[in-house]
N, C-alpha and C. Protein backbone atom coordinates (compact mmCIF):
# COMPACT_ATOMS: atom_id res chain seq x y z
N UNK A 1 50.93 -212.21 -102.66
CA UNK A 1 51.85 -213.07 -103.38
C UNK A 1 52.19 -214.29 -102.52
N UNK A 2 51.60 -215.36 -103.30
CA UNK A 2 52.37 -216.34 -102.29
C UNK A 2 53.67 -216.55 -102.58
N UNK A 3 54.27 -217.76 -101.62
CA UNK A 3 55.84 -217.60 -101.04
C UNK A 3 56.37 -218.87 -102.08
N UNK A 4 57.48 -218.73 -102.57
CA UNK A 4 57.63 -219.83 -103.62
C UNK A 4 58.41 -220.97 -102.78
N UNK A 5 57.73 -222.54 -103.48
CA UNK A 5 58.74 -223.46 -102.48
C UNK A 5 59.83 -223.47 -102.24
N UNK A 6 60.47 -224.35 -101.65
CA UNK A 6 61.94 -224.26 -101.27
C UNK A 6 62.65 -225.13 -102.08
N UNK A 7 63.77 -224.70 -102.21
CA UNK A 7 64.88 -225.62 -103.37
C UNK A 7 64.53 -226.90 -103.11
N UNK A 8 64.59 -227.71 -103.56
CA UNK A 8 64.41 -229.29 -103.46
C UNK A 8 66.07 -229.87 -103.59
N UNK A 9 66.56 -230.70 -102.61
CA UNK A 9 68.14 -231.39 -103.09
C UNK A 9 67.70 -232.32 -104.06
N UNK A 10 69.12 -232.28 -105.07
CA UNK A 10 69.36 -232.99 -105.87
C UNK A 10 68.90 -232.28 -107.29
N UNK A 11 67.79 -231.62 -107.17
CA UNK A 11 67.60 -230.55 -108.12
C UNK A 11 68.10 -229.15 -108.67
N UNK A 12 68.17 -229.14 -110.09
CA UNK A 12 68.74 -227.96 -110.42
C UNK A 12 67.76 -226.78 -110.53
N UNK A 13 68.38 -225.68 -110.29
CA UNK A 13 67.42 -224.56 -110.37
C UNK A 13 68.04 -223.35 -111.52
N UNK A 14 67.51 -222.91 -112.04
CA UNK A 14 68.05 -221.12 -112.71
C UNK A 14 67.69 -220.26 -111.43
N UNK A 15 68.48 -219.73 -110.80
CA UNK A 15 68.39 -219.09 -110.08
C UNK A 15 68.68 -217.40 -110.53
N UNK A 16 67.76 -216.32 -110.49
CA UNK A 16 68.08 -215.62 -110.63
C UNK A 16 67.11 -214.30 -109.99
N UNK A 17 68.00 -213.10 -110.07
CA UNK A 17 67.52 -212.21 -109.20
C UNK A 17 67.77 -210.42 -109.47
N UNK A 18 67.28 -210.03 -109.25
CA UNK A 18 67.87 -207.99 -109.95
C UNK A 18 67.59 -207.21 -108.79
N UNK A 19 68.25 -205.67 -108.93
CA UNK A 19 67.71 -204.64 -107.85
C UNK A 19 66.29 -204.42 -107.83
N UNK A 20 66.07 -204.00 -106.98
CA UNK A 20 64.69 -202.91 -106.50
C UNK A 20 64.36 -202.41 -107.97
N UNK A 21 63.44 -202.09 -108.65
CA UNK A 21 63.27 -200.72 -109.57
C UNK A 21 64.71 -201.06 -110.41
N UNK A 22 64.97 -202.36 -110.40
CA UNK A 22 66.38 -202.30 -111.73
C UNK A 22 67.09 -201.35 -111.54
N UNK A 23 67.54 -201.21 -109.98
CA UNK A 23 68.63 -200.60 -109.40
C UNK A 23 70.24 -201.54 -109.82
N UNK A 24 71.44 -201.07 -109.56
CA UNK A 24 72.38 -201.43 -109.50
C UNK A 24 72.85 -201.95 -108.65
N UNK A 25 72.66 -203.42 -108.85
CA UNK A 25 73.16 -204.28 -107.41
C UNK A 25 74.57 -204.33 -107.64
N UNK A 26 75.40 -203.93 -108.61
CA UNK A 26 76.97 -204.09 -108.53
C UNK A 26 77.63 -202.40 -109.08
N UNK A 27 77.82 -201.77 -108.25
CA UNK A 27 78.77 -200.34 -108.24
C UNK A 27 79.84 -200.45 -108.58
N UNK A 28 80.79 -201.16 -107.87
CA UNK A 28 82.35 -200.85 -109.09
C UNK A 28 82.43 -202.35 -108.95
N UNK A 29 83.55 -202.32 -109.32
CA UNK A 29 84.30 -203.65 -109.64
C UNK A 29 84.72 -204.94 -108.53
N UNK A 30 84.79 -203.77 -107.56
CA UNK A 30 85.22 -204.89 -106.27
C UNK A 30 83.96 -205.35 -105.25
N UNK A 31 82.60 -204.92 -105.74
CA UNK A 31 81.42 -205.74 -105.44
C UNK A 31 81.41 -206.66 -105.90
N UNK A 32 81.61 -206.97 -106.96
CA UNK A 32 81.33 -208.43 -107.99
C UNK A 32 82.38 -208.97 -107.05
N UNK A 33 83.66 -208.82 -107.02
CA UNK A 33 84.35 -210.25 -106.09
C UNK A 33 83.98 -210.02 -104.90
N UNK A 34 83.84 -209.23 -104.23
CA UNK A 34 83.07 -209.27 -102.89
C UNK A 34 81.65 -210.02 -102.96
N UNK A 35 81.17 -209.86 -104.09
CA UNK A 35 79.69 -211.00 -103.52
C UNK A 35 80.21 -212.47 -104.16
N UNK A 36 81.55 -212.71 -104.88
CA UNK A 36 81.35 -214.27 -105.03
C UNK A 36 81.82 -214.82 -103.80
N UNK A 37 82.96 -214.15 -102.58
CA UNK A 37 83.13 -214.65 -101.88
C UNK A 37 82.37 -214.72 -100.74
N UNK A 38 80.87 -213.83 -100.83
CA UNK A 38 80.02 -214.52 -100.13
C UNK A 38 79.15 -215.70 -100.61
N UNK A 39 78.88 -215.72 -101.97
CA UNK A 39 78.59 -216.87 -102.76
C UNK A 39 79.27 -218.21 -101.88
N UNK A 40 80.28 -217.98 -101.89
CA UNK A 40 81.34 -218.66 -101.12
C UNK A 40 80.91 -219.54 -99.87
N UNK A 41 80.95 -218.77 -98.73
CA UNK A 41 80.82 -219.07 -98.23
C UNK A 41 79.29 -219.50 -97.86
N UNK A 42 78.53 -218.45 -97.93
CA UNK A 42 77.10 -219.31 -97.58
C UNK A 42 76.01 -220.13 -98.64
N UNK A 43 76.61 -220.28 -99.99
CA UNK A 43 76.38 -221.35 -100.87
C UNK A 43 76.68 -222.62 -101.22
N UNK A 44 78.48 -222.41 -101.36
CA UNK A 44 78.76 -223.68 -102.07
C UNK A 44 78.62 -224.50 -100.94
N UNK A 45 78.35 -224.27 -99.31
CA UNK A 45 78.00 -225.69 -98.55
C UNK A 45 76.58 -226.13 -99.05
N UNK A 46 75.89 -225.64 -99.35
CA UNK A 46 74.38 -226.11 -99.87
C UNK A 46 73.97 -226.70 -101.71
N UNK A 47 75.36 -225.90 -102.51
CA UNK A 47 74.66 -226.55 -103.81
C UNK A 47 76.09 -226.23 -104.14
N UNK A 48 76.19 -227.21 -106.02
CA UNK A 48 76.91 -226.97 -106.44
C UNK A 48 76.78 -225.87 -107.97
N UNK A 49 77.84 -225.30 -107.99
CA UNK A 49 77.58 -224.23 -109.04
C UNK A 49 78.04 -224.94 -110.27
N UNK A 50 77.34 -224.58 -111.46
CA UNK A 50 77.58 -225.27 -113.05
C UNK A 50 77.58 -223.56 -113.88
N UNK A 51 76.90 -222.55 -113.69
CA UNK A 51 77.19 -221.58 -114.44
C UNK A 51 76.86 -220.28 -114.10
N UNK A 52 77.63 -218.98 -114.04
CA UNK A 52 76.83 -218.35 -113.55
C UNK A 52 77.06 -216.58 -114.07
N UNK A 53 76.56 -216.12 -113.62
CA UNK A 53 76.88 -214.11 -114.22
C UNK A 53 76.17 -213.05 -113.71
N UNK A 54 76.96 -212.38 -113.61
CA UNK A 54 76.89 -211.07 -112.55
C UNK A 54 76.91 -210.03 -113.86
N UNK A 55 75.88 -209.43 -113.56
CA UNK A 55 75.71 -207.98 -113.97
C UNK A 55 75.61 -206.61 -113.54
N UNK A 56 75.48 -205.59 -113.77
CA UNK A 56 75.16 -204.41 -113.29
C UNK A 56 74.14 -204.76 -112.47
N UNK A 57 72.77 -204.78 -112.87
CA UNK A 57 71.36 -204.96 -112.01
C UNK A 57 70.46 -206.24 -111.81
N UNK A 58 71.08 -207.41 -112.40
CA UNK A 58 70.58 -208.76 -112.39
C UNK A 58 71.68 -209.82 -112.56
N UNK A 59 71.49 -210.71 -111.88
CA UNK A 59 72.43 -212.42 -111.82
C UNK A 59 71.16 -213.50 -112.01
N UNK A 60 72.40 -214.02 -112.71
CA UNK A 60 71.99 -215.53 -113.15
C UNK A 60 73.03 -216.45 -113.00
N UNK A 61 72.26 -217.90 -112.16
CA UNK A 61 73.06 -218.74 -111.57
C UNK A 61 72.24 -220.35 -111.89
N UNK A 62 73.18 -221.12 -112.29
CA UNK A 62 72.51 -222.50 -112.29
C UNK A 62 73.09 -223.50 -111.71
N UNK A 63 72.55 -223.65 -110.31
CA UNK A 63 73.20 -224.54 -109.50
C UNK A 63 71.85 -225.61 -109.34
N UNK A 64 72.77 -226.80 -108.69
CA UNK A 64 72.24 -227.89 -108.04
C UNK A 64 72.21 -227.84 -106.48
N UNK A 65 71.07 -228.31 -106.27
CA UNK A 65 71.05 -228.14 -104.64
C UNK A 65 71.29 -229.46 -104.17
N UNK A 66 72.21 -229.29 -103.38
CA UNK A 66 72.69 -230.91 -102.39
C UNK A 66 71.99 -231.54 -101.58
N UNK A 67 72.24 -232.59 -101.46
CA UNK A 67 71.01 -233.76 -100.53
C UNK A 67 71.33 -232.73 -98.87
N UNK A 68 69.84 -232.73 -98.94
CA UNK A 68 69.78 -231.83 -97.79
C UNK A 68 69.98 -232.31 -96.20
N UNK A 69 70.53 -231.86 -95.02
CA UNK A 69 70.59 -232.58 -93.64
C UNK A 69 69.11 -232.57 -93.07
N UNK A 70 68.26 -233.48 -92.27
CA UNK A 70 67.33 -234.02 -91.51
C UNK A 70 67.01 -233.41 -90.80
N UNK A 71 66.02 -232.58 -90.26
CA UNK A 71 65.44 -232.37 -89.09
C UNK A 71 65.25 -233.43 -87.96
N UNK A 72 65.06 -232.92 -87.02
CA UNK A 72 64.56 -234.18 -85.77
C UNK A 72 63.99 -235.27 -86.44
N UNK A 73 62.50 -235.07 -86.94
CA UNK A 73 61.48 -235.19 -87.40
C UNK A 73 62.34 -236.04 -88.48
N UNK A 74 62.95 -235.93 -89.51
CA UNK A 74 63.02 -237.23 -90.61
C UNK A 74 63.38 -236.42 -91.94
N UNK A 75 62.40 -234.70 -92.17
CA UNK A 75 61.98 -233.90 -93.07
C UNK A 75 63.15 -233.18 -93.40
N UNK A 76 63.65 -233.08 -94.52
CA UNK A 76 65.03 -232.74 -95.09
C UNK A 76 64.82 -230.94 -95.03
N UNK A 77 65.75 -230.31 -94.18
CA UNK A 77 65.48 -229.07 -93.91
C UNK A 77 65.73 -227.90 -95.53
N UNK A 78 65.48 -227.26 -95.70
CA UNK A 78 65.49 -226.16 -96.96
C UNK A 78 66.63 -225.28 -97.29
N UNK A 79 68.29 -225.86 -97.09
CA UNK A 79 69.07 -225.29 -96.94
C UNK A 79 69.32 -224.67 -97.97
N UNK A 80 69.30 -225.05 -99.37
CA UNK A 80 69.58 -224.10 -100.26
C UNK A 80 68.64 -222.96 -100.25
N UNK A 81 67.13 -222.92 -100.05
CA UNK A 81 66.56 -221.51 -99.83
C UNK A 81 67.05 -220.75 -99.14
N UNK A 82 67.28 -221.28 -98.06
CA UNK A 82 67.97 -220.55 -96.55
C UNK A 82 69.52 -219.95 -97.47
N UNK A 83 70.48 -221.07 -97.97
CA UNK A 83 71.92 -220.10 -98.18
C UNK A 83 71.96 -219.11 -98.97
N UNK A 84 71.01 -219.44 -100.62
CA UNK A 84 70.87 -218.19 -101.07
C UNK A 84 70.09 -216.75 -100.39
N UNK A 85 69.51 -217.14 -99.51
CA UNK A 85 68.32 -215.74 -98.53
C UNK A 85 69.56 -215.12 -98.15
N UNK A 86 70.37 -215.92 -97.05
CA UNK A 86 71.53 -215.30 -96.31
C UNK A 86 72.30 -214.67 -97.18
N UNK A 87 73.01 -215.11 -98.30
CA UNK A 87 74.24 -214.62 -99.37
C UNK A 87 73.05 -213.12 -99.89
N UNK A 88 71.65 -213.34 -100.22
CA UNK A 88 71.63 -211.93 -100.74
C UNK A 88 71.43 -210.69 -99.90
N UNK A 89 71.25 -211.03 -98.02
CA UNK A 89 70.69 -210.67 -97.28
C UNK A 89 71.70 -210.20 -96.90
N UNK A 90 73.24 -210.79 -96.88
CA UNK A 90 74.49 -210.03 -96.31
C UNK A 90 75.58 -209.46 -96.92
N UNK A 91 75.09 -209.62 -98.64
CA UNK A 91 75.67 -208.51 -99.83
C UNK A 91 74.91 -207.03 -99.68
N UNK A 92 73.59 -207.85 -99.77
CA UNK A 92 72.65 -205.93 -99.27
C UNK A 92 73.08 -205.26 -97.84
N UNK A 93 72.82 -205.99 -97.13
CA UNK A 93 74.00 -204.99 -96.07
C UNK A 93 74.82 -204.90 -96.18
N UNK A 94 75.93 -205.58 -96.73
CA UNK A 94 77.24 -204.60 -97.29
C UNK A 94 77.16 -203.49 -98.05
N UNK A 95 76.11 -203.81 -99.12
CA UNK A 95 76.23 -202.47 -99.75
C UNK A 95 75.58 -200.92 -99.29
N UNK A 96 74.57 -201.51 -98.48
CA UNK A 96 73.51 -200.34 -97.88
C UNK A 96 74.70 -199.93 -96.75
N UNK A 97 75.61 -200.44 -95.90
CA UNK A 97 76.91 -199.92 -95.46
C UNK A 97 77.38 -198.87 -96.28
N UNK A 98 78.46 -199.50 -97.38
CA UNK A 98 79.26 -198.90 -98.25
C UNK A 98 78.80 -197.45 -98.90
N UNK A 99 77.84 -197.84 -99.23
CA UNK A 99 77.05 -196.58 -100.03
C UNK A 99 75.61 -195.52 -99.63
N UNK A 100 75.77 -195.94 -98.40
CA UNK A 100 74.91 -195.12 -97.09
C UNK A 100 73.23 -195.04 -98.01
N UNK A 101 73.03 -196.32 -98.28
CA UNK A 101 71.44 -196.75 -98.61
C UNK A 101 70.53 -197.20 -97.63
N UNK A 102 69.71 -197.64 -97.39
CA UNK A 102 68.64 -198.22 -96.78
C UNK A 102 67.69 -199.20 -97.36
N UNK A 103 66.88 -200.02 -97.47
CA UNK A 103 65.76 -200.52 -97.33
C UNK A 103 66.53 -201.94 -98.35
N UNK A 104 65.47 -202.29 -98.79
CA UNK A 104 65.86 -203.86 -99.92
C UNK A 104 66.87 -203.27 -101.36
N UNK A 105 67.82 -204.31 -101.09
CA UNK A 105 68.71 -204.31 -102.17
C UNK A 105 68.13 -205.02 -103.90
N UNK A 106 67.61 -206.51 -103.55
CA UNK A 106 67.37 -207.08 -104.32
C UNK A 106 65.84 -207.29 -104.42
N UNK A 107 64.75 -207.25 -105.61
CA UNK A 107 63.63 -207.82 -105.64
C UNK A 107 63.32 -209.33 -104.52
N UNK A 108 62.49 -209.29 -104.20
CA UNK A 108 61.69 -210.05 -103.33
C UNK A 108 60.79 -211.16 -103.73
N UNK A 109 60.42 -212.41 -103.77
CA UNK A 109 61.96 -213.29 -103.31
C UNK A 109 63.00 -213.65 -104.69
N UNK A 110 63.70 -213.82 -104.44
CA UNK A 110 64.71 -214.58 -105.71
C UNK A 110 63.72 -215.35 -106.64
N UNK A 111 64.29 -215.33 -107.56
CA UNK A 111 63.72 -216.43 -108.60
C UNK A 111 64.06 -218.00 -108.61
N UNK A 112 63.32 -218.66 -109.18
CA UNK A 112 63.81 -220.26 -109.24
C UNK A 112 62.86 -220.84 -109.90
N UNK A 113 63.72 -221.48 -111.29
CA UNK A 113 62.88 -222.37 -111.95
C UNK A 113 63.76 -224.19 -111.72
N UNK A 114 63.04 -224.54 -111.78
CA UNK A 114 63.24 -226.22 -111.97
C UNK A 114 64.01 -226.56 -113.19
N UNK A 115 65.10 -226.38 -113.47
CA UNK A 115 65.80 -227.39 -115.00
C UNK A 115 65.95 -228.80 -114.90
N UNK A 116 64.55 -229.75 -115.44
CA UNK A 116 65.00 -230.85 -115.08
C UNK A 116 65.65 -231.96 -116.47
N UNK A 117 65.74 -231.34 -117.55
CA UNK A 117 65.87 -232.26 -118.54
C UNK A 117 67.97 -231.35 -118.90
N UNK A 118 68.26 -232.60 -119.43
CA UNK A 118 69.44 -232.29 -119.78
C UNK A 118 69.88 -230.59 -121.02
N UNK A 119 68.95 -231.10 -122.09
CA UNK A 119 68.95 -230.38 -122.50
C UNK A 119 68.55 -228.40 -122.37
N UNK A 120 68.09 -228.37 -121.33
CA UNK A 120 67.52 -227.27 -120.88
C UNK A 120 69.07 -226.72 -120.19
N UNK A 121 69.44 -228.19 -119.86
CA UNK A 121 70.50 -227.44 -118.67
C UNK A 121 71.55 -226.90 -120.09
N UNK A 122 72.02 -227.50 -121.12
CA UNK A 122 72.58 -226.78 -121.98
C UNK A 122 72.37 -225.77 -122.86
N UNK A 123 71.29 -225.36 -122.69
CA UNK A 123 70.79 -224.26 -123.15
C UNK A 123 70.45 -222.96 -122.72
N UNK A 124 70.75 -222.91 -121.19
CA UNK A 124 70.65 -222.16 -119.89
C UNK A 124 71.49 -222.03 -119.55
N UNK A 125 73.04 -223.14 -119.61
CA UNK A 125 74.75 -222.37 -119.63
C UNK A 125 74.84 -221.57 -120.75
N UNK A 126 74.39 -221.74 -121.91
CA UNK A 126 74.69 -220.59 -122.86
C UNK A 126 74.03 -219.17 -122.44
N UNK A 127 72.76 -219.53 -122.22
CA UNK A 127 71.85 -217.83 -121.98
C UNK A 127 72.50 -217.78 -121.09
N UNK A 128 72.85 -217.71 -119.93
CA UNK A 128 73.84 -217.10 -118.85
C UNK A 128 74.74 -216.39 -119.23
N UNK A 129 75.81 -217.49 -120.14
CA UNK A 129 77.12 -216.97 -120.69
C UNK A 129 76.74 -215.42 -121.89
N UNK A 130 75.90 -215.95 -122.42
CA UNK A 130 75.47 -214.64 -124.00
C UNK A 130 74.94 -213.81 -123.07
N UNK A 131 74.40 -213.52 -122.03
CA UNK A 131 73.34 -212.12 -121.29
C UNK A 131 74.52 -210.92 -121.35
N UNK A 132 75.86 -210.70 -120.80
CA UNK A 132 76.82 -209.65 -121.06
C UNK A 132 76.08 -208.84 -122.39
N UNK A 133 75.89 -209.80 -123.55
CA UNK A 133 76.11 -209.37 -124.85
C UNK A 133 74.91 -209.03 -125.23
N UNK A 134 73.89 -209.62 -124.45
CA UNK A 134 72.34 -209.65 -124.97
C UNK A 134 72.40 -207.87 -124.57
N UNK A 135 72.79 -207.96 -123.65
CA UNK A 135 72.50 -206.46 -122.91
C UNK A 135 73.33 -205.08 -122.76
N UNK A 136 74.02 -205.55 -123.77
CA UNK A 136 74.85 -204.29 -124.72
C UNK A 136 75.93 -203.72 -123.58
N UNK A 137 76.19 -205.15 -122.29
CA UNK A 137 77.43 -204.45 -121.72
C UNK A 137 78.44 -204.39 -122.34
N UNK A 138 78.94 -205.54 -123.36
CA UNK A 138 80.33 -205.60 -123.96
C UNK A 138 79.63 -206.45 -125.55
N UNK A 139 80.52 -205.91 -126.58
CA UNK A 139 80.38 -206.40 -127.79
C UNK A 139 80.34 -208.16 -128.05
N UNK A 140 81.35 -208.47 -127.65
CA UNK A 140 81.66 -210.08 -127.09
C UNK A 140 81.21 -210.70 -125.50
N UNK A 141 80.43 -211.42 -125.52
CA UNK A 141 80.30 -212.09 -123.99
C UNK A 141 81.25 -212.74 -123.82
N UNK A 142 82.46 -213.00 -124.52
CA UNK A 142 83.83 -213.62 -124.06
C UNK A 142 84.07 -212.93 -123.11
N UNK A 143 84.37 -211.60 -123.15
CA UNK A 143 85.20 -210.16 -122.88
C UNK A 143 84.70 -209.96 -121.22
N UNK A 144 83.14 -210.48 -120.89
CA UNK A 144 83.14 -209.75 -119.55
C UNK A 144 83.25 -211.19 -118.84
N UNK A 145 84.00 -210.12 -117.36
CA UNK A 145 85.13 -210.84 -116.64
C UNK A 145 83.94 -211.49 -115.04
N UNK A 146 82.80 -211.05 -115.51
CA UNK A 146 81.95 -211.41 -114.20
C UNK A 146 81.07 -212.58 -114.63
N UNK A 147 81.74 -213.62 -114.98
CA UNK A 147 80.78 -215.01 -115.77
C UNK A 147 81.40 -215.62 -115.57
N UNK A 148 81.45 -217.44 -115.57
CA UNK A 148 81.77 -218.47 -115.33
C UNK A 148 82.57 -218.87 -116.92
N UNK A 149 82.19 -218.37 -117.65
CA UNK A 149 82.68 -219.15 -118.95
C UNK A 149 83.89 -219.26 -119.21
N UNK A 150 84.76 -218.23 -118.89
CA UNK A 150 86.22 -218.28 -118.99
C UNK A 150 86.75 -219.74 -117.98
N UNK A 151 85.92 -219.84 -117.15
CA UNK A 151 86.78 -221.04 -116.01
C UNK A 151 86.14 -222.42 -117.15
N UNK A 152 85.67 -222.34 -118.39
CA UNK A 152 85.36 -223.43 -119.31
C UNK A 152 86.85 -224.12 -120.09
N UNK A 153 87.39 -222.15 -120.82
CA UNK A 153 87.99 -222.64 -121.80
C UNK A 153 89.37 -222.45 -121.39
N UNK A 154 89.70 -221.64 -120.29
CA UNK A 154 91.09 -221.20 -120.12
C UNK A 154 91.39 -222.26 -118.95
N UNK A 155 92.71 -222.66 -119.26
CA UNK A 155 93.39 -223.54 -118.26
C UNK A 155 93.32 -223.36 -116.88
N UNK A 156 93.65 -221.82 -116.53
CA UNK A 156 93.24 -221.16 -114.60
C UNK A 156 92.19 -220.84 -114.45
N UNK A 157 92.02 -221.50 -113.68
CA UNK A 157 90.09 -220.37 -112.82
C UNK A 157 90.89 -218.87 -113.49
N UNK A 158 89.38 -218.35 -113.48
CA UNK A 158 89.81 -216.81 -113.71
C UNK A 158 89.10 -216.41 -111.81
N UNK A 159 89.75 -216.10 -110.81
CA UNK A 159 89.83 -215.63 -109.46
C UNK A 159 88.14 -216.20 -109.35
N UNK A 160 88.68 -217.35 -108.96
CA UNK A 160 87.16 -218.02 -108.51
C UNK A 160 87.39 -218.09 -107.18
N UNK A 161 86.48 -217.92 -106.70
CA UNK A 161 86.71 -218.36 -104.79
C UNK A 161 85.95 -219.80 -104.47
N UNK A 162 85.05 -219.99 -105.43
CA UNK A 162 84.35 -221.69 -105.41
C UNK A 162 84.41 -222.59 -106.27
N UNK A 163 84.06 -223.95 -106.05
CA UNK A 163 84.15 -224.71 -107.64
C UNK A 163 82.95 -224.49 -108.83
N UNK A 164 83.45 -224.47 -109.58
CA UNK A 164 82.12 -224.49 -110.90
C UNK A 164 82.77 -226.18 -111.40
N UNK A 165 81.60 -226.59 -111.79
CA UNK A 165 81.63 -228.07 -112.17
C UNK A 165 82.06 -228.21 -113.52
N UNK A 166 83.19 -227.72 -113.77
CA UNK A 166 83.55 -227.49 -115.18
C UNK A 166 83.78 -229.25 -115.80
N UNK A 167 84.09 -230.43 -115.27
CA UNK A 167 83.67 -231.33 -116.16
C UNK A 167 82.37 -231.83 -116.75
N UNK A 168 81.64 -231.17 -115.40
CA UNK A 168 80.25 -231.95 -115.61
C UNK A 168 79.24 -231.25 -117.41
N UNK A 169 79.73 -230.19 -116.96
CA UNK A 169 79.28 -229.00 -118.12
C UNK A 169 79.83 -229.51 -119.06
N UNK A 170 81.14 -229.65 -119.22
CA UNK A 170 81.98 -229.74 -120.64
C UNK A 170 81.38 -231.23 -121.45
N UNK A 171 81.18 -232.09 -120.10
CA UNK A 171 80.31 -233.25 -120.82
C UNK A 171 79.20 -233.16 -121.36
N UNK A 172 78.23 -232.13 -121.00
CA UNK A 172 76.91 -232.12 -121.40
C UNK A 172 77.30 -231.08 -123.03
N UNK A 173 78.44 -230.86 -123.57
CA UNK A 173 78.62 -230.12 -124.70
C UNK A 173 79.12 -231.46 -125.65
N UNK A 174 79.55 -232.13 -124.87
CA UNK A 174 80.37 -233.50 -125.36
C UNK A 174 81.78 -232.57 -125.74
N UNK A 175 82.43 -231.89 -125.00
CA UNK A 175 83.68 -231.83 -124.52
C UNK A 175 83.99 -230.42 -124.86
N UNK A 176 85.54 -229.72 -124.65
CA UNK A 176 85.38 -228.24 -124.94
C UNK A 176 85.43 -227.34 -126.02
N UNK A 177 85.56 -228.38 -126.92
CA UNK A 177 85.63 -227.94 -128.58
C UNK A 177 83.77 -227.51 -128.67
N UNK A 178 83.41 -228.38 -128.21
CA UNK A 178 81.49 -228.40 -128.44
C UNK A 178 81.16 -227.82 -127.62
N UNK A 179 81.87 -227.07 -126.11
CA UNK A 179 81.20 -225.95 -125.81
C UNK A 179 81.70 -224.84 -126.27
N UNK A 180 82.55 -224.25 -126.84
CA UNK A 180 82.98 -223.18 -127.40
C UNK A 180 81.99 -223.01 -129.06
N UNK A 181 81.68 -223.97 -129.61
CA UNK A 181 81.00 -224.17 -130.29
C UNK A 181 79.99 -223.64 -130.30
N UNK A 182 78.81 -224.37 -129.18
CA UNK A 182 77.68 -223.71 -128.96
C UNK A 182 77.52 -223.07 -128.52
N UNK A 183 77.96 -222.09 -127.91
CA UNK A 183 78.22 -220.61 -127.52
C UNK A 183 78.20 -219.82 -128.70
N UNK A 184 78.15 -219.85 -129.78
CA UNK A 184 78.28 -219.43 -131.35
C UNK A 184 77.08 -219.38 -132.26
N UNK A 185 76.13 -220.53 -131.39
CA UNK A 185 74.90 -220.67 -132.06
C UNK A 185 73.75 -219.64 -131.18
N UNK A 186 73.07 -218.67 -132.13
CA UNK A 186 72.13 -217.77 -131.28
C UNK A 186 71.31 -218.53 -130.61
N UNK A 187 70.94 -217.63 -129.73
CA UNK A 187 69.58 -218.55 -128.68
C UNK A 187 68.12 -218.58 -129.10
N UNK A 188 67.78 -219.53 -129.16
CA UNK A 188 66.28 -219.55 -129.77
C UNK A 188 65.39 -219.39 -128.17
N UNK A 189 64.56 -218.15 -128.10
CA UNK A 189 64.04 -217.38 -126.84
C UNK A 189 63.13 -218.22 -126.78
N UNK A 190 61.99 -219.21 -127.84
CA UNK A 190 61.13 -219.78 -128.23
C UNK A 190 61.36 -221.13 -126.84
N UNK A 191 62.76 -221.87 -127.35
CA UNK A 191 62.62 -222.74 -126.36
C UNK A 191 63.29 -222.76 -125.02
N UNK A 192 63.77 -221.25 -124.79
CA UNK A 192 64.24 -221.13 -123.35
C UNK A 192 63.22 -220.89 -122.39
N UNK A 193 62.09 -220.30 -123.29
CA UNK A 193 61.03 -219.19 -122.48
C UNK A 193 60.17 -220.08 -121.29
N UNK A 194 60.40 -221.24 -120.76
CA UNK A 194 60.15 -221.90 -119.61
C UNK A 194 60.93 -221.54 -118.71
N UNK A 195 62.37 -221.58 -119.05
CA UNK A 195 63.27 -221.24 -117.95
C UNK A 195 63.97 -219.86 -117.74
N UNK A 196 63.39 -218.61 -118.86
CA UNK A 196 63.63 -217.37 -118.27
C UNK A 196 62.05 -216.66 -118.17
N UNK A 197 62.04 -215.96 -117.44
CA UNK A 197 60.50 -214.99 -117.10
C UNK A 197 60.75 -213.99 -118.29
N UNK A 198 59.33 -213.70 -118.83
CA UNK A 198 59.50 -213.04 -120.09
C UNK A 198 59.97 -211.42 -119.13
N UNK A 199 59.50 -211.34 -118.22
CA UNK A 199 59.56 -209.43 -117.76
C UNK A 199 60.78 -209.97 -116.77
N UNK A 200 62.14 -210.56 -117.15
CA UNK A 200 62.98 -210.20 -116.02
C UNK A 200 63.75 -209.54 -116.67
N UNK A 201 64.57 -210.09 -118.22
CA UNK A 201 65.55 -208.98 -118.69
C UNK A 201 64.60 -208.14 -119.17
């Protein structure tokens, strides 16, 4: 298998990733905030977050990667590959701690597609936000509490530890009436199927 390139700054990616064998990368409840505040720290210096969701055995994240710092040399170093490696590299040792496991937590390497047209990017905050529901965790994808969407429509972060770019998003709906909106309209799989892998959910 070859090795997939490295984030490019200024570009957005779908970033996404699952256990071993569609193991359970999130056990109770206080993993999910325990891995945003590593999100935290060894991400948001490298990209900015626009949408994202935590599940039982797979996440999905759509960030932008930031203009990257210089090597000696001139060559803009690969920091967003590098922060997401670290953030999944020091959740799996937390958990292989916690729950007296061993070997790889998460499939090998992360995923990453390129979203470069606007429209993709609004059509990829929704599949993020609808996956809860696609996948028969909760009846409503309002309802689960491990997604970005609530920090859309409700006035408080719901216990965010980083920023989500909630204007930038709300503009690409043309404001929050039109993203609550399209959140309502089903997903046509037809024209996402560039930016999700048919064998990940």
């Amino acid at each position: 298998m070859t090795s997939p390139s490295p984030l490019k700054p200024g570009v957005f990616y779908h970033i996404y990733t699952r256990g071993v064998n569609r193991e359970d990368i999130f056990v109770q409840e206080r993993n999910y905030r325990y891995f945003l505040q590593l999100y935290a720290k060894h991400v948001e210096p490298a990209a900015e977050t626009y949408a994202y969701c935590l599940l039982k055995n797979h996440l999905h994240v759509l960030a932008r990667i930031k203009d990257a710092e210089k090597d000696p040399k001139g060559f803009p170093k690969p920091l967003g590959s590098i922060a997401f490696s670290n953030l999944f590299n020091a959740y799996a040792k937390a958990i292989n701690k916690a729950y007296g496991r061993t070997g790889s937590l998460f499939q090998h390497p992360f995923g990453r597609i390129a979203v470069l047209t606007q429209s993709y990017l609004v059509q990829l905050v929704r599949y993020i936000h609808l996956n809860p529901q696609k996948h028969g965790l909760v009846s409503d994808f309002r309802e689960w509490p491990y997604s970005s969407y609530r920090a859309f429509v409700e006035t408080l972060k719901v216990s965010e530890t980083f920023r989500v770019y909630r204007d930038d998003v709300l503009g690409w709906f043309d404001g929050a009436q039109g993203f609550v909106a399209a959140h309502h309209i089903p997903i046509d799989d037809r024209v996402l199927a560039p930016l999700t892998p048919e064998d990940f959910d």
